[in-house]
Protein backbone atom coordinates (compact mmCIF):
# COMPACT_ATOMS: atom_id res chain seq x y z
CA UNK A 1 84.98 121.86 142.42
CA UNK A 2 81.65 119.98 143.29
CA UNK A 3 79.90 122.67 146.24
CA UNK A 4 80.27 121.57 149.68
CA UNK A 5 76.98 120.03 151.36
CA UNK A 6 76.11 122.46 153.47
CA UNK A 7 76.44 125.25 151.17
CA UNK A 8 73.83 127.35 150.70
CA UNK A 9 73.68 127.66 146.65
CA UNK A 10 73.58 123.68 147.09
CA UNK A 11 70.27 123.62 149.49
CA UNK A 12 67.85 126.12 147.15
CA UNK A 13 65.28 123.96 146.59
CA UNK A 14 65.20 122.69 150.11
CA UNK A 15 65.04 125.99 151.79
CA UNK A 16 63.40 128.11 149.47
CA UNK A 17 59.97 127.48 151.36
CA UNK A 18 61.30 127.92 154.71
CA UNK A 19 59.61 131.32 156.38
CA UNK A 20 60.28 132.77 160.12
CA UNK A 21 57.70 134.79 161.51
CA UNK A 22 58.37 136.93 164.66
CA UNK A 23 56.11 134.56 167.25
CA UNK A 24 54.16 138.03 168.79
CA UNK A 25 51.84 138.31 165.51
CA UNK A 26 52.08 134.92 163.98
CA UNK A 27 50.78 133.07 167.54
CA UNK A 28 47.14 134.32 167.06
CA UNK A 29 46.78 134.45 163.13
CA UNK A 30 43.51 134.75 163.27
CA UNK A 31 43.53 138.02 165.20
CA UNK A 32 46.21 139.02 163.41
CA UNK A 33 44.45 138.69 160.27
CA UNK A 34 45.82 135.85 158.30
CA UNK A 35 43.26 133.26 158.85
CA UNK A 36 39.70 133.96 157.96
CA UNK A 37 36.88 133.87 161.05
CA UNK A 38 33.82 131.53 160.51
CA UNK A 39 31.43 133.97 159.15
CA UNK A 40 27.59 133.49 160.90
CA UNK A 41 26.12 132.90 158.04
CA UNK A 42 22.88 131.99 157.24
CA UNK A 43 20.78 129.30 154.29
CA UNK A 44 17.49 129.47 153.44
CA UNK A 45 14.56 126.72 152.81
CA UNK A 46 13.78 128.65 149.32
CA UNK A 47 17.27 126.99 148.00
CA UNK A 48 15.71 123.37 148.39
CA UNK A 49 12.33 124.31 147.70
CA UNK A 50 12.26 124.92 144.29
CA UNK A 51 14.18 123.87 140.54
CA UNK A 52 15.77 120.63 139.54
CA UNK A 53 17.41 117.36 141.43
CA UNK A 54 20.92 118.30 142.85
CA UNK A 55 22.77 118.96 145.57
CA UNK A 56 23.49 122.40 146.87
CA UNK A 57 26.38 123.16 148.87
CA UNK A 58 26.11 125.75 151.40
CA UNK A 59 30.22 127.05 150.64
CA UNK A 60 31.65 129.45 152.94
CA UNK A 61 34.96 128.44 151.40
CA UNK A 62 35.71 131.89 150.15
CA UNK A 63 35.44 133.50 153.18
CA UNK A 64 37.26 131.02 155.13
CA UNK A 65 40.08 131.33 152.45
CA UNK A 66 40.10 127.65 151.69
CA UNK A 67 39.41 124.93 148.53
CA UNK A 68 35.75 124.44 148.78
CA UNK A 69 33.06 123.27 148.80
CA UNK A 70 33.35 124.07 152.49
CA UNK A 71 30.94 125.26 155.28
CA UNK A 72 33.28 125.42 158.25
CA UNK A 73 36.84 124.74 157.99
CA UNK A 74 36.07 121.12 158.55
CA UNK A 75 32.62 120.28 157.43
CA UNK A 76 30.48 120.78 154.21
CA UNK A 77 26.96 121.04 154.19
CA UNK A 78 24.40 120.87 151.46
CA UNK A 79 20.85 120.77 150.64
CA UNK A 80 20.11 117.81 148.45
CA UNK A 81 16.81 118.26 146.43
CA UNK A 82 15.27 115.11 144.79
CA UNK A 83 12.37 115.00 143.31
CA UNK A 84 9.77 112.35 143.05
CA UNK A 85 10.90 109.71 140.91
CA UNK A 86 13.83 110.88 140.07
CA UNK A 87 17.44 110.00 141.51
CA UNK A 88 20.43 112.11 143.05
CA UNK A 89 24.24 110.89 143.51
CA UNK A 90 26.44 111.91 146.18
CA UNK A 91 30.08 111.47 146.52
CA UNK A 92 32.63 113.18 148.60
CA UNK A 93 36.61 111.83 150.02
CA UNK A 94 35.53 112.45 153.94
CA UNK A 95 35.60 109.73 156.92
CA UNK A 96 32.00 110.25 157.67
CA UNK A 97 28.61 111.25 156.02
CA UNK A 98 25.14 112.29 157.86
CA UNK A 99 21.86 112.79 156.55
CA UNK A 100 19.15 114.24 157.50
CA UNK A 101 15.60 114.17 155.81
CA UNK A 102 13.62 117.30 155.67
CA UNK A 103 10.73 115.63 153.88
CA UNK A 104 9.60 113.40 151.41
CA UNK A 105 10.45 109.34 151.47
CA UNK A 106 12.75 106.91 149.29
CA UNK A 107 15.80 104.91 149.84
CA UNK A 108 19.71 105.75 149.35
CA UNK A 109 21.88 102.65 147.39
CA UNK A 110 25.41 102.58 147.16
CA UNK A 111 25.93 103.57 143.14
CA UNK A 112 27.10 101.07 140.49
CA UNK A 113 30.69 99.36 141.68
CA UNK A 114 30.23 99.61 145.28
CA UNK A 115 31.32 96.73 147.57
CA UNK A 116 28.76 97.46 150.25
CA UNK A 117 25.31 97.25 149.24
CA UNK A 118 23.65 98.02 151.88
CA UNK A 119 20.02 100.07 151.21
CA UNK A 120 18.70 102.83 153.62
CA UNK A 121 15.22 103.30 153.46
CA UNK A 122 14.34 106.68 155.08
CA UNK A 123 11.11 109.21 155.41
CA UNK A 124 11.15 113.03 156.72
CA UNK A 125 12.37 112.93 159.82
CA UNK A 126 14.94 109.99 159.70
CA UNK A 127 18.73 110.44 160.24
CA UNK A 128 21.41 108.14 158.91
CA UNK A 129 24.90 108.15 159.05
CA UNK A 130 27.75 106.50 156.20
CA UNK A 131 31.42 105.72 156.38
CA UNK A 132 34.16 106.33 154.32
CA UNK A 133 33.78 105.75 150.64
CA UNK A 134 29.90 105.67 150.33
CA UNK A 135 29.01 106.65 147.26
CA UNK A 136 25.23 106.87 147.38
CA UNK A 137 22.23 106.87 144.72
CA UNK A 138 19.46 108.44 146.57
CA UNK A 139 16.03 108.14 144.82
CA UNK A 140 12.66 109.82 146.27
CA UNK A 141 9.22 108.01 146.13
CA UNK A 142 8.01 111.56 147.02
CA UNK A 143 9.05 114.83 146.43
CA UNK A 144 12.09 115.03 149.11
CA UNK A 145 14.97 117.18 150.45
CA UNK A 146 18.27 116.13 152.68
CA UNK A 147 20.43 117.61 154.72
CA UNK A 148 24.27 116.27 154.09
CA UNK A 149 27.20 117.05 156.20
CA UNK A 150 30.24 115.24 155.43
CA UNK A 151 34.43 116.13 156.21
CA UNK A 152 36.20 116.23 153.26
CA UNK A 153 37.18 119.24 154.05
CA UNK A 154 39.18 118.17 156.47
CA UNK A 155 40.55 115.65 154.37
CA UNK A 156 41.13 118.08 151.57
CA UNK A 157 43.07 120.03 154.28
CA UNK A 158 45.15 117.21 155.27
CA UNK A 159 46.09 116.13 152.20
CA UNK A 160 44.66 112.62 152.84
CA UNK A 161 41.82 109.73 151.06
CA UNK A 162 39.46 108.49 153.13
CA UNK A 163 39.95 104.72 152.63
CA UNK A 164 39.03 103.04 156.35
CA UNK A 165 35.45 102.25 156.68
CA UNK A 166 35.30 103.27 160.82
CA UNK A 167 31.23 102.34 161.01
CA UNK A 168 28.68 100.92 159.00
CA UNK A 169 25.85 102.56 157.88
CA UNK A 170 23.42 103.65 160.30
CA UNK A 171 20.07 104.35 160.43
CA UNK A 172 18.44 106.58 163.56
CA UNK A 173 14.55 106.74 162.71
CA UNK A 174 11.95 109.59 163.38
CA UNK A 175 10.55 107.32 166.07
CA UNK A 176 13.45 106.35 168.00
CA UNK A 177 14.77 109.97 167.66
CA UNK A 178 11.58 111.72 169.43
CA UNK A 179 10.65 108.67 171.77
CA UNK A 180 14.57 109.16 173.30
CA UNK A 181 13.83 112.45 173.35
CA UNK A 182 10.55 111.93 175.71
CA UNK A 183 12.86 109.83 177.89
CA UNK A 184 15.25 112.86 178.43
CA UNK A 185 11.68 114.97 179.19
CA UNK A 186 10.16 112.36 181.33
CA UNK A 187 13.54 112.47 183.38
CA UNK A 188 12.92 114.83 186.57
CA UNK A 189 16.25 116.29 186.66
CA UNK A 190 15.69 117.83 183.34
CA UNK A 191 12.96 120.44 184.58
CA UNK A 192 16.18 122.45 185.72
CA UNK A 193 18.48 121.46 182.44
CA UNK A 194 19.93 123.91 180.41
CA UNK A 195 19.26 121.94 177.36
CA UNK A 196 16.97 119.00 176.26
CA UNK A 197 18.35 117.19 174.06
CA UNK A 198 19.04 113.86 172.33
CA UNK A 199 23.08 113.70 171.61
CA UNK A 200 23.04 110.66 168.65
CA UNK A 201 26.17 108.40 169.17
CA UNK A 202 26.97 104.94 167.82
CA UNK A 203 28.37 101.47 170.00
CA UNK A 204 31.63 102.31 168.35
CA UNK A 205 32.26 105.20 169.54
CA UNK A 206 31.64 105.09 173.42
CA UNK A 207 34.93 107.68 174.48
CA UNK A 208 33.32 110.23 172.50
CA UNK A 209 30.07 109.25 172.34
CA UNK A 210 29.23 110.82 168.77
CA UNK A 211 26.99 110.01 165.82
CA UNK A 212 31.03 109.09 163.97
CA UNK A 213 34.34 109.62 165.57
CA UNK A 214 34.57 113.04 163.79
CA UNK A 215 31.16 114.08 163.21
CA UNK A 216 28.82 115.23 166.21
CA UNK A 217 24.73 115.11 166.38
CA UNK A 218 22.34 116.63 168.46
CA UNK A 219 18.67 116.44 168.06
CA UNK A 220 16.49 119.39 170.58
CA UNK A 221 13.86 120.65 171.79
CA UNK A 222 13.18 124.28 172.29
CA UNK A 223 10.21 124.52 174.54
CA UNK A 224 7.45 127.04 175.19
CA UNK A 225 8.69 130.14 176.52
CA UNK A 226 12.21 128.49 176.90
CA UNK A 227 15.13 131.00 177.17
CA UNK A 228 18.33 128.69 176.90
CA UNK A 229 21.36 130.51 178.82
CA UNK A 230 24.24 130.98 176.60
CA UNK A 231 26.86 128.34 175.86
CA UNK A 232 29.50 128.31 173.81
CA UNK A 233 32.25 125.58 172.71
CA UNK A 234 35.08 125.79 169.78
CA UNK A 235 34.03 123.52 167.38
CA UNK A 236 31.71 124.77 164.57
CA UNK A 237 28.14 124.47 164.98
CA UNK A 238 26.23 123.62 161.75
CA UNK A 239 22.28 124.45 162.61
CA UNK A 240 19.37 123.28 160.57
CA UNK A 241 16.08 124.32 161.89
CA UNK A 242 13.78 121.10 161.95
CA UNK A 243 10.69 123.17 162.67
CA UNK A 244 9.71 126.05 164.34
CA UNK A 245 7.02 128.94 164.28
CA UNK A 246 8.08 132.49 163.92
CA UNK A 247 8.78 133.77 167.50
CA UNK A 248 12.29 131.67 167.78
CA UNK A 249 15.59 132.54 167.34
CA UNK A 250 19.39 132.50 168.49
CA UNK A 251 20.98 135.25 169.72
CA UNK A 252 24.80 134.97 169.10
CA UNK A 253 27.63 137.06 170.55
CA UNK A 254 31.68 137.35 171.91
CA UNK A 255 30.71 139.13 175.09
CA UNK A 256 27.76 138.48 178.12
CA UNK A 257 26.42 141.13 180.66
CA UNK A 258 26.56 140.96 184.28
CA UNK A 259 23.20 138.71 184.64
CA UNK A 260 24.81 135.89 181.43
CA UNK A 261 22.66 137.11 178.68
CA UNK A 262 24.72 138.19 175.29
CA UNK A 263 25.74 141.44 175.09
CA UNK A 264 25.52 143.56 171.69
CA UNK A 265 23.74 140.26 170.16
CA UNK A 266 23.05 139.23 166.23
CA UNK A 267 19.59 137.98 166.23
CA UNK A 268 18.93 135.10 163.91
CA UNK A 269 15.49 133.80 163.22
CA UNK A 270 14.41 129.57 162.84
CA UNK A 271 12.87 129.33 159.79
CA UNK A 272 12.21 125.53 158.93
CA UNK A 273 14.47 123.38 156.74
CA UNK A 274 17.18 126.73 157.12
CA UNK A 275 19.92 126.30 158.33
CA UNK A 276 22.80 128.72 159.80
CA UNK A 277 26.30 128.52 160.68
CA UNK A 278 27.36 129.26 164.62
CA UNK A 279 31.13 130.38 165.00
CA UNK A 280 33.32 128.79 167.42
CA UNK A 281 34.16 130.42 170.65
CA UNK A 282 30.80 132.66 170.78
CA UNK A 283 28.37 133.18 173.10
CA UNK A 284 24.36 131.73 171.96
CA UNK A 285 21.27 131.39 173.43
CA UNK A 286 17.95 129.94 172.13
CA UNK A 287 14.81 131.57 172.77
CA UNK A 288 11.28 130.53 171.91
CA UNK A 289 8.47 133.00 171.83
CA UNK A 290 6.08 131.67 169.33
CA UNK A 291 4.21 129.66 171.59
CA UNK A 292 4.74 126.46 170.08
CA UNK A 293 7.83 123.70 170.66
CA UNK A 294 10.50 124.00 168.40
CA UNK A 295 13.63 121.24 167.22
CA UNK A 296 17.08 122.07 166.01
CA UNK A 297 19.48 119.68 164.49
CA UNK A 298 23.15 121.23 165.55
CA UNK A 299 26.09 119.30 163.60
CA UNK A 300 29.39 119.92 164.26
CA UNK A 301 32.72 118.09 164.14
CA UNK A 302 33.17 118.22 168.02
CA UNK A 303 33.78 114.24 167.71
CA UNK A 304 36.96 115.46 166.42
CA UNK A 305 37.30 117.98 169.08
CA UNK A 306 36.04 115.67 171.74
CA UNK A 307 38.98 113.56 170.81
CA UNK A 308 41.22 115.65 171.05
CA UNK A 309 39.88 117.21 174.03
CA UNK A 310 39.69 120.95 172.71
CA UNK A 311 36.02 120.84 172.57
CA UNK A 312 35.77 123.46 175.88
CA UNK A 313 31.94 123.56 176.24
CA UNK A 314 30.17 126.16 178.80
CA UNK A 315 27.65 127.35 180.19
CA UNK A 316 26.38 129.86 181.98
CA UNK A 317 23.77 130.01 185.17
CA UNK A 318 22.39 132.57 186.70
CA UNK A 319 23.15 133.45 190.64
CA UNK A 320 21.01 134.13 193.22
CA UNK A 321 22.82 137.43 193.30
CA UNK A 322 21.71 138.39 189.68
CA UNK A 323 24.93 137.32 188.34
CA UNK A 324 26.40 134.51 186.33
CA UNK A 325 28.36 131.69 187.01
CA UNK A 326 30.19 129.52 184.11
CA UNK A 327 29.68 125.96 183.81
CA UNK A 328 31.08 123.32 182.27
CA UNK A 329 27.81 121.03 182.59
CA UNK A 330 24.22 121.53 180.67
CA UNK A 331 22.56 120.13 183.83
């Protein structure tokens, strides 16, 4: 006699995945221990400074318990070293792709069987952004090193190709970067801002108004003297340090005192062309002491979040009392 449909013996390989976890310790797994924190974690210049053309991932992916190459749970980030003359290829299955040039010249061509064939041109300071399936030939005139941040992480995590070009490419130069910046300086509101800063966005993405619809750019300044009050948000703050003179640093933390600065702090120093890794949901402040300006290139994936709307980004202010308030505004 044939088993009845709802038998159990019948079902086995359609239940034999099914787990039930008691909702008090599975709600928070993170707390609880089953998913891996972002660690703070921290890449230096020396790893693009020296040996042969290639690009070097900065993978957190064994901490974070995932496939990797992966920086944050979302995002991968690498150093790509090229040197003069010579030619590096990049290829990863993620929506969107952002480069950043430390230094050195040369252009970026779509390798051998693209349909777009569209050539960037770029020099240190230049930023430009690709969509899905860019697979790129990037040759230096000079000796030169990138910064790449791309998603496939988050593809590789949902199971899913990147196949719809969203943008085009996208170049943001050195000179339109810093002369938008001026504007924000120039402006007389900002002599009270929390932060100056240039967010980069793109005409097709006005809701969100990021660099791609997943992947978020910010180019600042870190003036003289400056002390930036804590903020914190929950997506995942790549940082590269564009330059900087020993004196700066983030301070990073879960908890503030009474007057809003970090309490029990980790201290980590801007060394140029580094980069570090800023969890989500902690407390950081920049501070300069060095006596000369300062710019940081923060990447995260907070166009994702944005859409979403899970991005929660605060600040705080100090009170006339010597207390804090918490904002939800940089200005």
């Amino acid at each position: 006699m044939a088993n009845h449909p709802h038998d159990p013996r019948a079902l086995g390989h359609l239940t034999a995945s099914a787990r039930y976890h008691d909702y008090r310790y599975a709600s928070n797994p993170i707390a609880e221990g089953g998913t891996g924190e972002v660690p703070l974690a921290r890449f230096d210049a020396e790893l693009h400074e020296r040996g042969g053309s290639r690009v070097l991932p900065l993978d957190n992916s064994a901490i974070l318990g995932c496939a990797g190459p992966a920086t944050s749970p979302g995002l991968c980030a690498s150093f790509v070293r090229v040197r003069a003359g010579e030619a590096v290829l990049t290829d990863a299955n993620a929506t969107s792709h952002l480069f950043f040039v430390m230094r050195g010249s040369g252009a970026s061509s779509p390798a051998e069987g693209a349909t777009d064939q569209t050539t960037i041109p770029w020099k240190a300071g230049d930023l430009f952004t690709l969509p899905a399936r860019s697979r790129m030939l990037h040759e230096a005139s000079e000796d030169a090193a990138l910064y790449w941040v791309n998603d496939e992480p988050l593809l590789r995590y949902l199971g899913a190709e990147a196949t719809q070009r969203q943008f085009t490419p996208t170049l943001y130069a050195r000179e339109a970067i810093l002369e938008a910046l001026d504007g924000v300086l120039r402006d007389p509101s900002s002599a009270t801002a929390n932060r100056l800063s240039v967010l980069l966005g793109n005409r097709l993405f006005p809701h969100t108004m990021t660099v791609t619809h997943v992947i978020w750019a910010m180019f600042g300044l870190l003036p003289v003297g400056a002390l930036q009050a804590p903020h914190r948000h929950q997506s995942v703050a790549l940082d590269l340090v564009v330059d900087a003179r020993p004196g700066c640093y983030t301070m990073v933390g879960r908890t503030l005192d009474r007057d809003g600065s970090i309490k029990d702090g980790i201290r980590v120093d801007w060394k140029p062309h580094s980069a570090f890794v800023t969890p989500p949901g902690l407390w950081h402040s920049h501070h300069n002491e060095s006596g000369q300006p300062a710019h940081i290139l923060p990447i995260q994936d907070a166009g994702l979040h944005t859409f979403l709307r899970t991005l929660n980004i605060l600040f705080t202010r100090r009170t006339k009392d010597g207390g804090h308030d918490v904002i939800d505004r940089a200005g």
